[in-house]
Protein backbone atom coordinates (compact mmCIF):
# COMPACT_ATOMS: atom_id res chain seq x y z
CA UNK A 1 0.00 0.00 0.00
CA UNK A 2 1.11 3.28 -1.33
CA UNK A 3 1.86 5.92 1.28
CA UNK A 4 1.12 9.57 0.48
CA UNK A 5 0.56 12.99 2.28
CA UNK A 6 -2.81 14.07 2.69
CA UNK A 7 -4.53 17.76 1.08
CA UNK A 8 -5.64 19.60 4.40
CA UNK A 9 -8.54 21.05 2.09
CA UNK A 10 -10.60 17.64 1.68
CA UNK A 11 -12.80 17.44 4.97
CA UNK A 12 -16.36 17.08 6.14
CA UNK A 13 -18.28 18.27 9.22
CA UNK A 14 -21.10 17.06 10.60
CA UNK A 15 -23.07 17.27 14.11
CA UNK A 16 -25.68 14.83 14.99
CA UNK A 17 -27.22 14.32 11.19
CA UNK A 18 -26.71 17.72 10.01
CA UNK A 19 -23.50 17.76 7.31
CA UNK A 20 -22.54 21.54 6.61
CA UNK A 21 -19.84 23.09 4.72
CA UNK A 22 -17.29 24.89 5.75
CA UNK A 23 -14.23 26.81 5.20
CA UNK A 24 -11.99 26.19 7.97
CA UNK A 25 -11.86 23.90 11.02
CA UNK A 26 -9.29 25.03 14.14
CA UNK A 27 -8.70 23.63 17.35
CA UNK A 28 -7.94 19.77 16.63
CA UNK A 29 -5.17 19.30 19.21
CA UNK A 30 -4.79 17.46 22.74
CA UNK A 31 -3.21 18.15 25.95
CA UNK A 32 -2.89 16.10 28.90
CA UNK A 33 -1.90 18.45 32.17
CA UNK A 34 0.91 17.63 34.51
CA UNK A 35 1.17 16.89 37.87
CA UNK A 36 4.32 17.99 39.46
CA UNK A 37 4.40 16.10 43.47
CA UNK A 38 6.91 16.11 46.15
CA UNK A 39 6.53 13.62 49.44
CA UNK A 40 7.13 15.72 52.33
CA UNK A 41 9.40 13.34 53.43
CA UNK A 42 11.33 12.33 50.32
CA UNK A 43 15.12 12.49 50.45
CA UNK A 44 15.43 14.01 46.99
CA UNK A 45 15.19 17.59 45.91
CA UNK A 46 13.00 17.10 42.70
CA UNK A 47 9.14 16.62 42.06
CA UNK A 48 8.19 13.98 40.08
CA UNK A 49 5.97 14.41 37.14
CA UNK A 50 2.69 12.64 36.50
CA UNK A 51 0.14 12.35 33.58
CA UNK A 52 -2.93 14.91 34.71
CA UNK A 53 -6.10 15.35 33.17
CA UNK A 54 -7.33 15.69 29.47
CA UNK A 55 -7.64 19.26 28.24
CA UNK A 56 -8.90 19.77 25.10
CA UNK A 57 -9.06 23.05 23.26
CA UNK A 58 -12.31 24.60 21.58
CA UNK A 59 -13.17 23.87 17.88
CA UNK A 60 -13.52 26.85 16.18
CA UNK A 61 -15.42 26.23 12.41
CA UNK A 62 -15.83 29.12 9.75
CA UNK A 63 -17.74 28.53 6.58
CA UNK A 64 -18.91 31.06 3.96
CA UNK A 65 -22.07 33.20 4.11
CA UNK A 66 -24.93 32.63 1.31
CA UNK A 67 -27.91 34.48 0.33
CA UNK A 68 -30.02 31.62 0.41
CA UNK A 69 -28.45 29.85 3.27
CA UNK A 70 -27.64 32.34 6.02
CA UNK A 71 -30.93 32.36 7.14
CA UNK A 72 -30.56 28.15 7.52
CA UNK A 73 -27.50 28.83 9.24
CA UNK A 74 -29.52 31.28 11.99
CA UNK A 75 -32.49 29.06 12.25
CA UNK A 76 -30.68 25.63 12.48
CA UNK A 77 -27.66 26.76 15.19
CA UNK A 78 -28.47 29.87 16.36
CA UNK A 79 -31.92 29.95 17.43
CA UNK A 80 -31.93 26.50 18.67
CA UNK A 81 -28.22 25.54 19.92
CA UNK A 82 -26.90 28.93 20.75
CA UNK A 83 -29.88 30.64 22.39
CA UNK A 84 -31.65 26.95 22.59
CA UNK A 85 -35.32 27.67 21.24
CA UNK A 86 -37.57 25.28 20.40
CA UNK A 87 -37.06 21.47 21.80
CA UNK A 88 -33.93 20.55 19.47
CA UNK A 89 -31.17 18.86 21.41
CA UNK A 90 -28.05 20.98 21.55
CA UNK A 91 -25.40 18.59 21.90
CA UNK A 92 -24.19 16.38 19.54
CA UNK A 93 -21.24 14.92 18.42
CA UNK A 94 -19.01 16.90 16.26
CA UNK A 95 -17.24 14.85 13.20
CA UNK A 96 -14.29 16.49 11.25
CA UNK A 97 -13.35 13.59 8.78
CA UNK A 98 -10.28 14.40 6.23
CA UNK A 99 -10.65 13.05 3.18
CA UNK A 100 -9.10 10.62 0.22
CA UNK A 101 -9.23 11.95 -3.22
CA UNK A 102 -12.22 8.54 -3.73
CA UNK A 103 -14.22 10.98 -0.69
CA UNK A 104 -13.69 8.41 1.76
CA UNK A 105 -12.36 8.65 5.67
CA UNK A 106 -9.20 9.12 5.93
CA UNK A 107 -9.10 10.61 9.80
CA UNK A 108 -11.77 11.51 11.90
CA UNK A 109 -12.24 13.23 14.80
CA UNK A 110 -15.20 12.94 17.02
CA UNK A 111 -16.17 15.47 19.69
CA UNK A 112 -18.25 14.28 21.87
CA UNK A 113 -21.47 16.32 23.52
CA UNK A 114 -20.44 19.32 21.19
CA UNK A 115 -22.63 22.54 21.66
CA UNK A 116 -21.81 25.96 20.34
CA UNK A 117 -20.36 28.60 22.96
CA UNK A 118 -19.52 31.41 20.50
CA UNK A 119 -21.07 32.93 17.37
CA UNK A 120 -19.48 35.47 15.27
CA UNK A 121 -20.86 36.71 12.22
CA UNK A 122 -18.83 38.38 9.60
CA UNK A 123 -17.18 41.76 9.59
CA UNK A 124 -18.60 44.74 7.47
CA UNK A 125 -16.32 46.82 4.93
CA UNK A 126 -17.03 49.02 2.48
CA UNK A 127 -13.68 48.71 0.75
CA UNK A 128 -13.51 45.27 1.26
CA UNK A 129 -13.83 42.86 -1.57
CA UNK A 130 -14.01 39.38 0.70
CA UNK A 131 -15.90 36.78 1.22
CA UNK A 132 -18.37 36.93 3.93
CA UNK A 133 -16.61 34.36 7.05
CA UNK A 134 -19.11 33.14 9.47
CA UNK A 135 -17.64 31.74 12.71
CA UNK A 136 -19.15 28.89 15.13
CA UNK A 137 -16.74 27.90 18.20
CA UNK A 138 -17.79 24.24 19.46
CA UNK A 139 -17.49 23.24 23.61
CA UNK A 140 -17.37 19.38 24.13
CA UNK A 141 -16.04 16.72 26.52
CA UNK A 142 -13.58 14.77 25.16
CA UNK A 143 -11.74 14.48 21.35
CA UNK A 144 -11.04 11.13 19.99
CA UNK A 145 -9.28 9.55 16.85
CA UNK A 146 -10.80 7.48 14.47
């Protein structure tokens, strides 16, 4: 089996059964704390260091604005997950999945009990020739490799 390096611009996102697109995905990374301890009555000058506690950062997704889909994008996550109207669940898991050129699975990452904290529509210029970014940053409990 051939080995090759992957494009970084072939992914999916989805949470729960919703698959959106998107622009740019941020915050894939893991941590695991230390814990530095010294016995009182230990004869050596030096802590010892011990694995802590997962930390995992937030997921920040951005994804372009549409005429006919902005208005999707408020209804779907910010009405019901951000400001949670209606009787939608708001968590979910979040799946980031790179892609093969056949469109298949590659890597995935699963966030578990995902829910938006943070919202950020685009910025306004009038001599500004971009792309309307919006911006969704995901919470969740624990980030796993598939």
């Amino acid at each position: 089996m051939a080995t090759y390096p992957l494009p970084k611009f072939h992914f999916k996102v989805t949470h729960g059964d919703v698959e959106f697109n998107c622009t740019e995905v941020s915050g894939l990374d893991f941590e695991r704390e230390v814990i530095e301890y010294r016995a009182g009555a230990d004869n050596v000058y030096y802590k010892s260091k011990q694995p802590g506690l997962e930390k995992y950062s937030n997921i920040t997704i951005k994804r372009g604005s549409f005429a006919n889909k902005s208005k999707e994008f408020y209804n779907q996550w910010v009405k019901t997950v951000f400001f949670q109207e209606g009787e939608d669940q708001f968590r979910g898991d979040l799946t980031i999945s790179m892609l093969d050129e056949k469109h298949e699975p590659v890597i995935t990452w699963k966030a578990q009990n995902a829910y938006i904290t943070k919202i950020q529509s685009t910025d306004l210029k009038a001599d500004g020739n971009e792309i309307a970014i919006e911006t969704a940053e995901f919470v969740h409990e624990k980030l796993s490799l598939a």
